[in-house]
N, C-alpha and C. Protein backbone atom coordinates (compact mmCIF):
# COMPACT_ATOMS: atom_id res chain seq x y z
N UNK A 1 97.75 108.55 146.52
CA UNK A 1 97.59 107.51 145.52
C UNK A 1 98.48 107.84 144.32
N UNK A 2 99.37 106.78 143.43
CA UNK A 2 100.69 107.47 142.86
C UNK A 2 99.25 107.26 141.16
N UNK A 3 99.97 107.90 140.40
CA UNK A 3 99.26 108.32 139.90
C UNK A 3 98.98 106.95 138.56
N UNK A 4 98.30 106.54 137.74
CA UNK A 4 98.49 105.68 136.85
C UNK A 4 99.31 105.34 135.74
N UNK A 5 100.03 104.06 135.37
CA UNK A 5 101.10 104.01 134.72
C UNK A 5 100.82 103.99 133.17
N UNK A 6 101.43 105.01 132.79
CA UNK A 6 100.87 105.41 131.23
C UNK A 6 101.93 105.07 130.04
N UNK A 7 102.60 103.58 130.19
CA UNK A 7 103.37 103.32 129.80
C UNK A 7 102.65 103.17 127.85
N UNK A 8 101.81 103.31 127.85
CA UNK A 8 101.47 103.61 126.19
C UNK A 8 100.76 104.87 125.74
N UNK A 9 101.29 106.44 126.66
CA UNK A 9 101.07 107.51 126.11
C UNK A 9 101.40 107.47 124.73
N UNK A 10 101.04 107.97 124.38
CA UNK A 10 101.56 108.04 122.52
C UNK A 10 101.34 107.36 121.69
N UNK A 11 100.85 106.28 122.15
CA UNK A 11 100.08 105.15 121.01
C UNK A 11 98.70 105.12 120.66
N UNK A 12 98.40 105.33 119.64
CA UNK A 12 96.83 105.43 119.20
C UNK A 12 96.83 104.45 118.46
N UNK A 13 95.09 103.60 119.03
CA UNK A 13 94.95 102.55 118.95
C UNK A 13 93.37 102.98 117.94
N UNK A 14 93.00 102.10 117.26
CA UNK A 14 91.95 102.05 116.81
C UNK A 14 91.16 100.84 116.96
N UNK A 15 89.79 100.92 117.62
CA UNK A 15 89.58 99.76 117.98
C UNK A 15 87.66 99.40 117.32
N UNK A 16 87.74 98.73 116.00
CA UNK A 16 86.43 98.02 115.12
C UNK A 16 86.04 97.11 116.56
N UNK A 17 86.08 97.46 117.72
CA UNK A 17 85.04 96.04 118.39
C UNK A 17 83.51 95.89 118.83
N UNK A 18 83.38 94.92 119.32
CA UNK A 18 81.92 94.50 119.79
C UNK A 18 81.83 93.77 120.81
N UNK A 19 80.70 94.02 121.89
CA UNK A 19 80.42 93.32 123.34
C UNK A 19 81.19 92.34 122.72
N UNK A 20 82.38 91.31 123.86
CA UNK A 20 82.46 91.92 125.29
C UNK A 20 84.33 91.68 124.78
N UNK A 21 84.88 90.75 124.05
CA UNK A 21 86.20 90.04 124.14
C UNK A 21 86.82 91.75 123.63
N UNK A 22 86.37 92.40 122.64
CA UNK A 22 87.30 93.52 121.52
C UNK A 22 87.37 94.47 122.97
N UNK A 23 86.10 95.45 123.47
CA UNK A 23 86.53 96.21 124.07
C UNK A 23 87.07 96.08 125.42
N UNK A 24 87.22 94.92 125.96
CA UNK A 24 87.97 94.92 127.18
C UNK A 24 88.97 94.65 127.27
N UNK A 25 89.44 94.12 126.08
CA UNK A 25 91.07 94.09 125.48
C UNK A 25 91.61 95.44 125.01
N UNK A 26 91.06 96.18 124.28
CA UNK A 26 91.30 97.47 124.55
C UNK A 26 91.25 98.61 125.31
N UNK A 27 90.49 98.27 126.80
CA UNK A 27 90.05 98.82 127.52
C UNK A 27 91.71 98.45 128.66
N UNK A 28 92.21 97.28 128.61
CA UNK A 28 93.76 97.29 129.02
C UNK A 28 94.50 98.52 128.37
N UNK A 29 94.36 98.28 127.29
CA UNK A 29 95.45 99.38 126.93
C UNK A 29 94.86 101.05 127.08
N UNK A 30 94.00 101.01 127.01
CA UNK A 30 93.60 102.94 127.57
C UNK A 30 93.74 102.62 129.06
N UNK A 31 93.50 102.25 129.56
CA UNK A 31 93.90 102.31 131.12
C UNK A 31 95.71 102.16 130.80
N UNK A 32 96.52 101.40 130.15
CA UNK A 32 97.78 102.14 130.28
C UNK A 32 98.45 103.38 129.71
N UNK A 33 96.99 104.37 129.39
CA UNK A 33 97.90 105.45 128.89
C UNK A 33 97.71 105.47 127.15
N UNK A 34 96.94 104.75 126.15
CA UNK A 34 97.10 104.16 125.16
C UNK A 34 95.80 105.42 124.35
N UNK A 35 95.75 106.38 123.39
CA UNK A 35 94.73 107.29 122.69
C UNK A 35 93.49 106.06 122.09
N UNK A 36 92.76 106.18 122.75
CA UNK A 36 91.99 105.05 122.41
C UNK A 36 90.57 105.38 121.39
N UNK A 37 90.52 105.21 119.65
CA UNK A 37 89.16 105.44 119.38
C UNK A 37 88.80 104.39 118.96
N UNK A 38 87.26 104.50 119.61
CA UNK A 38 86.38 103.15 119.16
C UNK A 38 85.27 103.73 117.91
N UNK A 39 85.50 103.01 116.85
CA UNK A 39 84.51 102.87 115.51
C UNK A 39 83.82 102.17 115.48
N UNK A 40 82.41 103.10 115.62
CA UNK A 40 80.90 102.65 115.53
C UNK A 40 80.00 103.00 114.70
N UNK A 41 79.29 102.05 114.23
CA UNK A 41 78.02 102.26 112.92
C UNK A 41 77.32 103.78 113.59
N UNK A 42 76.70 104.35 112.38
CA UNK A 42 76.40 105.50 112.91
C UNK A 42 74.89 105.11 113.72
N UNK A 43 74.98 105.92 114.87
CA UNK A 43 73.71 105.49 116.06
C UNK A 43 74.06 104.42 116.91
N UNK A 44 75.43 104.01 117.03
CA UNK A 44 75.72 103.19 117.60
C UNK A 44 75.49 101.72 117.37
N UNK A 45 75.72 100.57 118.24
CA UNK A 45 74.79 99.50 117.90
C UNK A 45 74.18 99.47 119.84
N UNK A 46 72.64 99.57 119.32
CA UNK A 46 72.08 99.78 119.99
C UNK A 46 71.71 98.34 121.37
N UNK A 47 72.42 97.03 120.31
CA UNK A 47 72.33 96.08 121.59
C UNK A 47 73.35 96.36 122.79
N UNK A 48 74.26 96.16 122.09
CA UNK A 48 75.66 96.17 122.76
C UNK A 48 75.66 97.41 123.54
N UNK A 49 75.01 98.48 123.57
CA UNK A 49 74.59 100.06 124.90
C UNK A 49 73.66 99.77 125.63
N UNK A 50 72.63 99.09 125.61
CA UNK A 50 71.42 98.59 126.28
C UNK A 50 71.38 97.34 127.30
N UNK A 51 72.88 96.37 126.99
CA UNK A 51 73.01 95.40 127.31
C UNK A 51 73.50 95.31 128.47
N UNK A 52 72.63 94.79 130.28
CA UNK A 52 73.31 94.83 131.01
C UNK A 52 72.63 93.63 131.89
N UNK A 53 73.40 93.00 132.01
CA UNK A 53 73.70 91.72 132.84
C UNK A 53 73.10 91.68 134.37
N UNK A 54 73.74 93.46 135.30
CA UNK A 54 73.06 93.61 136.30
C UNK A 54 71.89 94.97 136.40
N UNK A 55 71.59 95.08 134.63
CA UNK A 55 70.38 95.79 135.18
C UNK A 55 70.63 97.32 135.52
N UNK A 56 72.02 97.82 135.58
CA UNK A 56 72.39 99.45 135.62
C UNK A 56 72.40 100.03 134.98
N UNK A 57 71.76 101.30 134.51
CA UNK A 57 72.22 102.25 133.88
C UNK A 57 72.33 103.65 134.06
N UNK A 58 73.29 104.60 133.57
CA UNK A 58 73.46 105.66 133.72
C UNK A 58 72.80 106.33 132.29
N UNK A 59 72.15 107.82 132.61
CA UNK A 59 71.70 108.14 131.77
C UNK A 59 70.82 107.24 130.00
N UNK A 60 70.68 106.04 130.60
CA UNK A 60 70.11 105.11 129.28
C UNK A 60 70.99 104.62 129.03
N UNK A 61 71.99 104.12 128.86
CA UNK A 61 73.46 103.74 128.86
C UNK A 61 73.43 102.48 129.62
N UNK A 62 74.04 101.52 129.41
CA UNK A 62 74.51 99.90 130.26
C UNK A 62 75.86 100.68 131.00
N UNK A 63 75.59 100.18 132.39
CA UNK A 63 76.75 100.92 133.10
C UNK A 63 77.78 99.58 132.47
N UNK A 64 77.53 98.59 131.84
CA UNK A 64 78.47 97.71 131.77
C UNK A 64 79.03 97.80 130.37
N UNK A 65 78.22 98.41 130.03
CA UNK A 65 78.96 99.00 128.07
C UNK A 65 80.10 100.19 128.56
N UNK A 66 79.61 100.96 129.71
CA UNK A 66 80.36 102.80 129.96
C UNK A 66 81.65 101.65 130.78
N UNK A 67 81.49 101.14 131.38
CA UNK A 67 83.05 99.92 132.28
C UNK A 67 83.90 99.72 131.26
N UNK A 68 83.12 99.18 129.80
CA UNK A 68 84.32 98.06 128.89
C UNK A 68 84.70 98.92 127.96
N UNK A 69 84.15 100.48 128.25
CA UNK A 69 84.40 101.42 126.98
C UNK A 69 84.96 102.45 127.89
N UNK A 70 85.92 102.56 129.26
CA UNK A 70 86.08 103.51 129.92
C UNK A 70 87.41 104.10 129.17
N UNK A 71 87.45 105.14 128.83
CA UNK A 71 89.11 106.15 128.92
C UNK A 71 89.46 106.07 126.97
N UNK A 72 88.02 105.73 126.33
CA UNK A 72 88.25 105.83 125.21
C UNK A 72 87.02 106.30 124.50
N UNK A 73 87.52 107.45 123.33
CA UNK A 73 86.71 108.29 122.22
C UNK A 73 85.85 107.39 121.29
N UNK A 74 84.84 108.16 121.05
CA UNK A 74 84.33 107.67 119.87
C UNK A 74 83.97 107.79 118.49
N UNK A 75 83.96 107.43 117.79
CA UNK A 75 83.59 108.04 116.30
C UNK A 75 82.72 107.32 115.45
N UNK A 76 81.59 107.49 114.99
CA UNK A 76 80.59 107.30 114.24
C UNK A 76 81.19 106.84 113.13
N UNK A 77 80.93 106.15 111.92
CA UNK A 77 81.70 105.35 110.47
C UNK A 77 80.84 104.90 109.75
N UNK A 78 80.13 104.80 108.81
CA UNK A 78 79.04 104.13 108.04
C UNK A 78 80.04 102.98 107.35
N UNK A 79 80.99 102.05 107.37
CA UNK A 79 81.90 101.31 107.06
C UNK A 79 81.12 100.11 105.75
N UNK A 80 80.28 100.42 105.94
CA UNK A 80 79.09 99.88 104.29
C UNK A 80 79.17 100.41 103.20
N UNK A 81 79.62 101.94 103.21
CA UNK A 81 79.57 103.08 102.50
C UNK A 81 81.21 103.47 101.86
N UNK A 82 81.28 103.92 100.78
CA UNK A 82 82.92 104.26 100.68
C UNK A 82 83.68 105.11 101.44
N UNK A 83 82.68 106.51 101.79
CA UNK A 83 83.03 107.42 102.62
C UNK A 83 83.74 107.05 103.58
N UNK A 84 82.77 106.29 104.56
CA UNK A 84 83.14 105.65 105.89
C UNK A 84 84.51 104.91 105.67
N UNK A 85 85.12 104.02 104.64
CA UNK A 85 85.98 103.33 104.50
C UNK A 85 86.68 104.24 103.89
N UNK A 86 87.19 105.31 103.72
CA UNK A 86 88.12 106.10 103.31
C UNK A 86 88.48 106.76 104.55
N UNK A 87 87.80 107.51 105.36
CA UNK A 87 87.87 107.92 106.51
C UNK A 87 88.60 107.04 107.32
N UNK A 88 88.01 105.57 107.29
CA UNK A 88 88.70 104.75 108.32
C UNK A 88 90.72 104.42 107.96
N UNK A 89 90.31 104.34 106.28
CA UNK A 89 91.54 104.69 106.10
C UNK A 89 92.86 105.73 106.18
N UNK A 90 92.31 106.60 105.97
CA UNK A 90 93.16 108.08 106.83
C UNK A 90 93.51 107.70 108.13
N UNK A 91 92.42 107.54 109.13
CA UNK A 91 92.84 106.52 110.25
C UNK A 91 93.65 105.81 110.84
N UNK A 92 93.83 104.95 110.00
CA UNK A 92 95.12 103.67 109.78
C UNK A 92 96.25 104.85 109.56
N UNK A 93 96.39 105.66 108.47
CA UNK A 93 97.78 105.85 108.43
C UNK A 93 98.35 106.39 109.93
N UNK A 94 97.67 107.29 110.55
CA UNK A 94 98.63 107.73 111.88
C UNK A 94 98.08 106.82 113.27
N UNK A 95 97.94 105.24 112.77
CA UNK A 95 97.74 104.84 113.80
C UNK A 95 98.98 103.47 113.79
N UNK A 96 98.61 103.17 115.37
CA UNK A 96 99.85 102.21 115.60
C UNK A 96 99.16 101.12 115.91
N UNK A 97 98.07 100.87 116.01
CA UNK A 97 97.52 99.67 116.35
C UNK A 97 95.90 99.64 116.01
N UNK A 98 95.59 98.39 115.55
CA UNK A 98 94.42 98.46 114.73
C UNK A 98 93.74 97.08 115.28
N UNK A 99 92.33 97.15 116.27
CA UNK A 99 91.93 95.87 117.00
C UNK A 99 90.83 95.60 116.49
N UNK A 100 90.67 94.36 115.88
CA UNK A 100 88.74 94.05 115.31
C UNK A 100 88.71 92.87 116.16
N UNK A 101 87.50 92.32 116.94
CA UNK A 101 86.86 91.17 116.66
C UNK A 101 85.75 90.43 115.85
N UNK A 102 85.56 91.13 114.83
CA UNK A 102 85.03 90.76 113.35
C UNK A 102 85.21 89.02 113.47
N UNK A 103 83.93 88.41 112.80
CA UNK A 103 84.04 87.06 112.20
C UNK A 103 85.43 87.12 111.19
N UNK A 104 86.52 86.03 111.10
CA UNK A 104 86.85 86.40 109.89
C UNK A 104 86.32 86.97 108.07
N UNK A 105 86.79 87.80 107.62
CA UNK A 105 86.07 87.89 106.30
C UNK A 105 85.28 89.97 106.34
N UNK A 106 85.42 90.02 107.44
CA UNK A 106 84.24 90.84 107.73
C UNK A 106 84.86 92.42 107.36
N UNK A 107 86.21 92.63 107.75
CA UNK A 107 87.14 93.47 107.75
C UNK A 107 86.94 93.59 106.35
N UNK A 108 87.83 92.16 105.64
CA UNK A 108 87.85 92.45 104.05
C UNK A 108 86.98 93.12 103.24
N UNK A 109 85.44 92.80 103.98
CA UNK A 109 84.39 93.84 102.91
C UNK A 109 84.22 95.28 103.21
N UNK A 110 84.96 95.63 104.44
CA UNK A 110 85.32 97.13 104.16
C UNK A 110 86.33 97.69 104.02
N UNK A 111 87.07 96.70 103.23
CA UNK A 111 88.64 97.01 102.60
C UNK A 111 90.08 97.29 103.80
N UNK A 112 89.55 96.83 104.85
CA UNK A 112 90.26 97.17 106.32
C UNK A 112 90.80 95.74 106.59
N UNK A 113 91.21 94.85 105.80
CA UNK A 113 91.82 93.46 106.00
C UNK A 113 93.30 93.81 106.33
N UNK A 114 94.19 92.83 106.82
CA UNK A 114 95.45 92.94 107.27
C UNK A 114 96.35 93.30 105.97
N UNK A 115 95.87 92.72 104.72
CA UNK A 115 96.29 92.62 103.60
C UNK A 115 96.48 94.38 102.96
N UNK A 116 94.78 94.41 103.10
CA UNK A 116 95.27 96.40 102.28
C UNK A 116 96.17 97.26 103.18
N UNK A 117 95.26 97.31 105.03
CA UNK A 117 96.05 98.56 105.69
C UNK A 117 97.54 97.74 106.06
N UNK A 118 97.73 97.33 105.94
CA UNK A 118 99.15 96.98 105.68
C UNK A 118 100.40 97.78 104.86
N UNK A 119 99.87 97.86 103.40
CA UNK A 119 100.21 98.63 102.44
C UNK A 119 99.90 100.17 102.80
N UNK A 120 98.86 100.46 103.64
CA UNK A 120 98.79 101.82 104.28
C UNK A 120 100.20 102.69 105.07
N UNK A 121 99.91 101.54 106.19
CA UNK A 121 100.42 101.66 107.29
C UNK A 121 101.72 100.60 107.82
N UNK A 122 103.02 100.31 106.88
CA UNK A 122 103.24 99.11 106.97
C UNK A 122 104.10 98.84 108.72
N UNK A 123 104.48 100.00 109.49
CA UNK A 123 104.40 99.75 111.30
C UNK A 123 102.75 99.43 111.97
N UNK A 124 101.84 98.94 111.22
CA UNK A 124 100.70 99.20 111.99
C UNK A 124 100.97 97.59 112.46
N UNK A 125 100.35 97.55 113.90
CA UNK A 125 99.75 96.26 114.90
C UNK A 125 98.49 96.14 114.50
N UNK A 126 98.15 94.91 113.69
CA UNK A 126 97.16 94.51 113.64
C UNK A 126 96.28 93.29 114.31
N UNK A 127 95.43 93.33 114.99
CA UNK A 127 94.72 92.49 115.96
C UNK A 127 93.67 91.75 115.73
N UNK A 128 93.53 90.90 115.32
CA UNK A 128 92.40 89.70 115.06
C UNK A 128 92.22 89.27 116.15
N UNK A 129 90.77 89.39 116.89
CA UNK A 129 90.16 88.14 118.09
C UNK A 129 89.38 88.03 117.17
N UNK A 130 88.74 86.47 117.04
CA UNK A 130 87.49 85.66 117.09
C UNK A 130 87.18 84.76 117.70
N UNK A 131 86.05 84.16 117.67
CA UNK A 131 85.99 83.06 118.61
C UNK A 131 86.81 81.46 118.12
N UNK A 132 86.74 81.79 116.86
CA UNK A 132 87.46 80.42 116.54
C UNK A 132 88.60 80.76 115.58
N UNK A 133 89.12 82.02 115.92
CA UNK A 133 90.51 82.19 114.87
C UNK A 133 90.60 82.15 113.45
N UNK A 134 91.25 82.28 112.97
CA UNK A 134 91.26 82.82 111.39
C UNK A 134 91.28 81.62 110.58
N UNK A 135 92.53 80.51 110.73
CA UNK A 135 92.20 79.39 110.08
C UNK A 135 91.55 77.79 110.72
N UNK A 136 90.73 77.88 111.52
CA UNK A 136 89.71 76.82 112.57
C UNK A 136 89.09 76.51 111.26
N UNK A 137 88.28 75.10 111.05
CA UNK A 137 87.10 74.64 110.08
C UNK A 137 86.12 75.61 111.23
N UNK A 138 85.93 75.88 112.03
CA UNK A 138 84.69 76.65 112.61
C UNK A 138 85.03 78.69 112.35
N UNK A 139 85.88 78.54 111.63
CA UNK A 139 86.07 79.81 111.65
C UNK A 139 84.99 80.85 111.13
N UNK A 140 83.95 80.67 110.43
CA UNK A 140 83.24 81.24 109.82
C UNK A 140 81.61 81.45 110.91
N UNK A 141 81.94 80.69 111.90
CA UNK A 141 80.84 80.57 113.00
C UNK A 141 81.03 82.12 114.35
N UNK A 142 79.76 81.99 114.18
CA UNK A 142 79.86 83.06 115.31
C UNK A 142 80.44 82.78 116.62
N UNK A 143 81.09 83.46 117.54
CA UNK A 143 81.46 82.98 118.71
C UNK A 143 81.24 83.58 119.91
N UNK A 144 80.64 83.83 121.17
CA UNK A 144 80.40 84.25 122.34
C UNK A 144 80.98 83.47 123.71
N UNK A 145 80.95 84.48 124.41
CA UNK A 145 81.55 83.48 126.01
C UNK A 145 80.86 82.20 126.19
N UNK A 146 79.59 82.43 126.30
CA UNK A 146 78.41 81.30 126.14
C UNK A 146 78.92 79.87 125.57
N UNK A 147 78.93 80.22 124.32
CA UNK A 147 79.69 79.32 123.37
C UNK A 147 80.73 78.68 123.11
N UNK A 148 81.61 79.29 123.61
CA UNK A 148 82.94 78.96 123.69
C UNK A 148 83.20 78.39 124.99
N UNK A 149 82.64 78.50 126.19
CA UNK A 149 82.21 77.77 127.38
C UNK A 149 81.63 76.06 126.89
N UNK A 150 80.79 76.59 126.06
CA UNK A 150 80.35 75.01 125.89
C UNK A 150 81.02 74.12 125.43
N UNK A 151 81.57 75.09 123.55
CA UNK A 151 82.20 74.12 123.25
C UNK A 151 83.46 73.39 123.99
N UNK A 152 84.55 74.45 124.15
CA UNK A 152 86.01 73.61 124.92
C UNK A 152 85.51 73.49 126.49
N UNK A 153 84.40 72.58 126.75
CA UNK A 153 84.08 71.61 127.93
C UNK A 153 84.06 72.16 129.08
N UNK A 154 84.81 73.59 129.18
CA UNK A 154 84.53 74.51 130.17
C UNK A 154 83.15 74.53 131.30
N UNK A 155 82.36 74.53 130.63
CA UNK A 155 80.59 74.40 131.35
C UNK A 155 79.90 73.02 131.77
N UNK A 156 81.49 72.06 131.39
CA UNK A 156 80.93 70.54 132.29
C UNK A 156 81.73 70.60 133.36
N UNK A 157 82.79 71.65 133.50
CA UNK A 157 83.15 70.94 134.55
C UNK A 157 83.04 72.14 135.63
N UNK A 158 81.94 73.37 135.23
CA UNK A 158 81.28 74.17 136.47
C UNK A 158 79.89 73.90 137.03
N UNK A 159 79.08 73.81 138.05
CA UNK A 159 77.94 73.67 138.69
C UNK A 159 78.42 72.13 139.56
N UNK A 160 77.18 71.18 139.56
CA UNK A 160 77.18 69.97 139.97
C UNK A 160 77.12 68.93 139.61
N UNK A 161 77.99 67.98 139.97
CA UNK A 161 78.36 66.90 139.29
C UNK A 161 76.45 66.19 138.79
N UNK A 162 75.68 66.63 139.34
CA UNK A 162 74.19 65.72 139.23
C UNK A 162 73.42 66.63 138.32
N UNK A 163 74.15 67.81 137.55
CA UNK A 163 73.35 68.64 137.41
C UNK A 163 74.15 69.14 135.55
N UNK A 164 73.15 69.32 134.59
CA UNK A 164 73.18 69.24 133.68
C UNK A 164 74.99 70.49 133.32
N UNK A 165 75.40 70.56 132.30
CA UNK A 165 76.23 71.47 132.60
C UNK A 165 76.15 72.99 132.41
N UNK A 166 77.12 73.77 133.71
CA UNK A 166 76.55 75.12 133.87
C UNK A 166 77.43 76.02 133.54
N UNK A 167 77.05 77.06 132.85
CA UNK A 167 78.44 77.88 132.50
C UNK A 167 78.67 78.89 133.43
N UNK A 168 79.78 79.13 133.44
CA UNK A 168 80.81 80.04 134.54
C UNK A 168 79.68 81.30 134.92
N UNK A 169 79.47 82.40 136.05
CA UNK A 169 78.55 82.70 136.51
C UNK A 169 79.01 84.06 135.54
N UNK A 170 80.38 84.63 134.86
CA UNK A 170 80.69 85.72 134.54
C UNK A 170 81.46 85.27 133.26
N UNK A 171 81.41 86.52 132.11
CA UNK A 171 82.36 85.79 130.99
C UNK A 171 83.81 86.17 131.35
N UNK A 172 83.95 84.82 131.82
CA UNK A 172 85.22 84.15 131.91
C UNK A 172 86.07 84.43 130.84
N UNK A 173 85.74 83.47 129.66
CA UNK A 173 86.04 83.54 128.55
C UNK A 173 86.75 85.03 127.68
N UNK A 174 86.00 85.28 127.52
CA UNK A 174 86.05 87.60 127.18
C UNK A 174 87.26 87.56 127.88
N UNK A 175 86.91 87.81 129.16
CA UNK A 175 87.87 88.38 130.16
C UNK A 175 88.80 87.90 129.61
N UNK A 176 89.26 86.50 130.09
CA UNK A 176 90.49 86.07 130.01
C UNK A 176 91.19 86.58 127.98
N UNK A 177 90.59 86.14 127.25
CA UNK A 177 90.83 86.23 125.66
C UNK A 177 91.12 87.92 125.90
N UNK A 178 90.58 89.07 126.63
CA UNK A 178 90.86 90.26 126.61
C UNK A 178 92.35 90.36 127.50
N UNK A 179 92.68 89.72 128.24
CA UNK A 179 93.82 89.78 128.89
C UNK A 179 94.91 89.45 127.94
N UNK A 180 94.80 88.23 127.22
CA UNK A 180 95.83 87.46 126.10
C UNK A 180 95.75 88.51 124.96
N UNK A 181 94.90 89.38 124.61
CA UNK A 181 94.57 90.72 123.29
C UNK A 181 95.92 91.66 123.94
N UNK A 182 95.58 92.45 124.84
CA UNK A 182 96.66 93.07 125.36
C UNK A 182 97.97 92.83 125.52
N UNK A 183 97.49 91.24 126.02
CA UNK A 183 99.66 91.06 126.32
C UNK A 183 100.31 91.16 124.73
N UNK A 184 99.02 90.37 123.85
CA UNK A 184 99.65 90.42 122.68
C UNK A 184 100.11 91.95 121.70
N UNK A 185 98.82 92.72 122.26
CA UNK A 185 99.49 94.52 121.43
C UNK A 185 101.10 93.96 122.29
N UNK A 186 101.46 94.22 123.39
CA UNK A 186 102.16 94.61 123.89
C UNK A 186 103.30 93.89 123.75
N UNK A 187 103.75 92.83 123.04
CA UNK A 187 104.57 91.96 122.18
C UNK A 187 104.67 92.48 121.04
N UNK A 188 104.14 92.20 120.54
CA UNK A 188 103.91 93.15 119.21
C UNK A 188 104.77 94.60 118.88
N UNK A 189 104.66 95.30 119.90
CA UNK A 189 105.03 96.46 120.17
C UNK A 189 106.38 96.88 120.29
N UNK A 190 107.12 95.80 121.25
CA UNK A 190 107.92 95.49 121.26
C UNK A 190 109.19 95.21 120.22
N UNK A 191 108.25 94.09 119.86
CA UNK A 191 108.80 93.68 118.80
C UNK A 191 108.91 94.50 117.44
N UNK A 192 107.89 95.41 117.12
CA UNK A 192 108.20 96.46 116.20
C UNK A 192 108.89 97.59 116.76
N UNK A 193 109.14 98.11 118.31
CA UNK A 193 110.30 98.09 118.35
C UNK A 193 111.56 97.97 117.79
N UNK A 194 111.90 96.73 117.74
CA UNK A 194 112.88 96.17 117.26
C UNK A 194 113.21 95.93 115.82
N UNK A 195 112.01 95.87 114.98
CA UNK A 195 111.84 95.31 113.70
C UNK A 195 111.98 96.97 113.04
N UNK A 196 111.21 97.56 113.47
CA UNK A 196 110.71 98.81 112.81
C UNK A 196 109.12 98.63 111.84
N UNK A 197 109.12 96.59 112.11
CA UNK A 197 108.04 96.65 110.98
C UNK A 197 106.83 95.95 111.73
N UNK A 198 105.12 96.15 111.47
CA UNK A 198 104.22 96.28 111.88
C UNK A 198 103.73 94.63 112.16
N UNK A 199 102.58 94.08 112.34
CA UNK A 199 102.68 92.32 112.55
C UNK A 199 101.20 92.32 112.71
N UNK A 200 100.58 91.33 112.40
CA UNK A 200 98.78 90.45 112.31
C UNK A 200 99.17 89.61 113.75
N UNK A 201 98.57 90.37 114.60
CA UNK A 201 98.56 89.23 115.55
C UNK A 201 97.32 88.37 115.60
């Protein structure tokens, strides 16, 4: 078996996410090879480890949290606190890529907006997912696969035509939005490459 393609050895990524769209978009890039740490409230958040769809777990653990968090570190952050947001800032400077799916707004109150670590870090890749993007009138709304199934009509046109509408049996949604997260580091990347200078995707 040839061995796995580690075409982003050397890139350390920092990744603020939450079930399910942040870490499986980053979970592309540590599977290519990519230093992957994930920043978590201290004790974790205890839904998002507990949370499992089919019911597995290893050692107390959602085998489906240990899947979307495979081949990447972790680090504890009180990001409420100044400490925590100084720390996270040291962070930023020797990093090359920086992934939240934060509501918009959410970053800014721990001083981690595109705007400050920018001035940190000005090669850093910065990554915004939400469910409704930064400037949507729904931008300030929470967003889930669930949800985002319903709203863009997705869940009328799965189940039966006689039968109320049903959403996709797996998040679709995540998945796919985690596939488009990655291609985008990886544009990005590129492209600072070329630029020498860092980009808000």
């Amino acid at each position: 078996m040839a061995a796995p393609l580690a075409v982003l050895a050397g890139t350390r990524v920092l990744s603020f996410t939450q079930f399910l769209l942040g870490p499986s978009g980053v979970q592309f890039l540590a599977d290519l090879g990519a230093d992957v740490i994930k920043i978590e409230p201290p004790g974790g958040r205890l839904w998002e480890r507990n949370w499992s769809g089919c019911d597995l777990y290893k050692n107390g653990v959602s085998v489906f949290f240990l899947a979307a968090h495979r081949n990447q570190r972790s680090l504890s952050l009180d990001l409420k606190r100044p400490e925590g947001q100084a720390i996270a800032r040291r962070l930023v400077e020797g990093a090359d890529v920086l992934v939240q799916n934060f509501r918009p707004g959410v970053m800014a109150r721990f001083g981690l907006d595109w705007e400050r670590v920018a001035t940190v870090n000005p090669r850093l890749i910065y990554v915004s997912a939400s469910g409704y993007g930064e400037s949507s009138p729904y931008r300030a709304r929470p967003g889930q696969d669930l949800l985002i199934q319903a709203v863009s009509g997705l869940a009328s046109i799965s189940g039966r035509a006689d039968q109320p509408p049903t959403p996709v049996g797996t998040a679709v949604v995540d998945q796919h939005g985690a596939a488009l997260l990655a291609l985008g580091v990886l544009g990005a990347l590129l492209e600072r490459a070329r630029t020498g200078r860092g980009l808000h995707v």
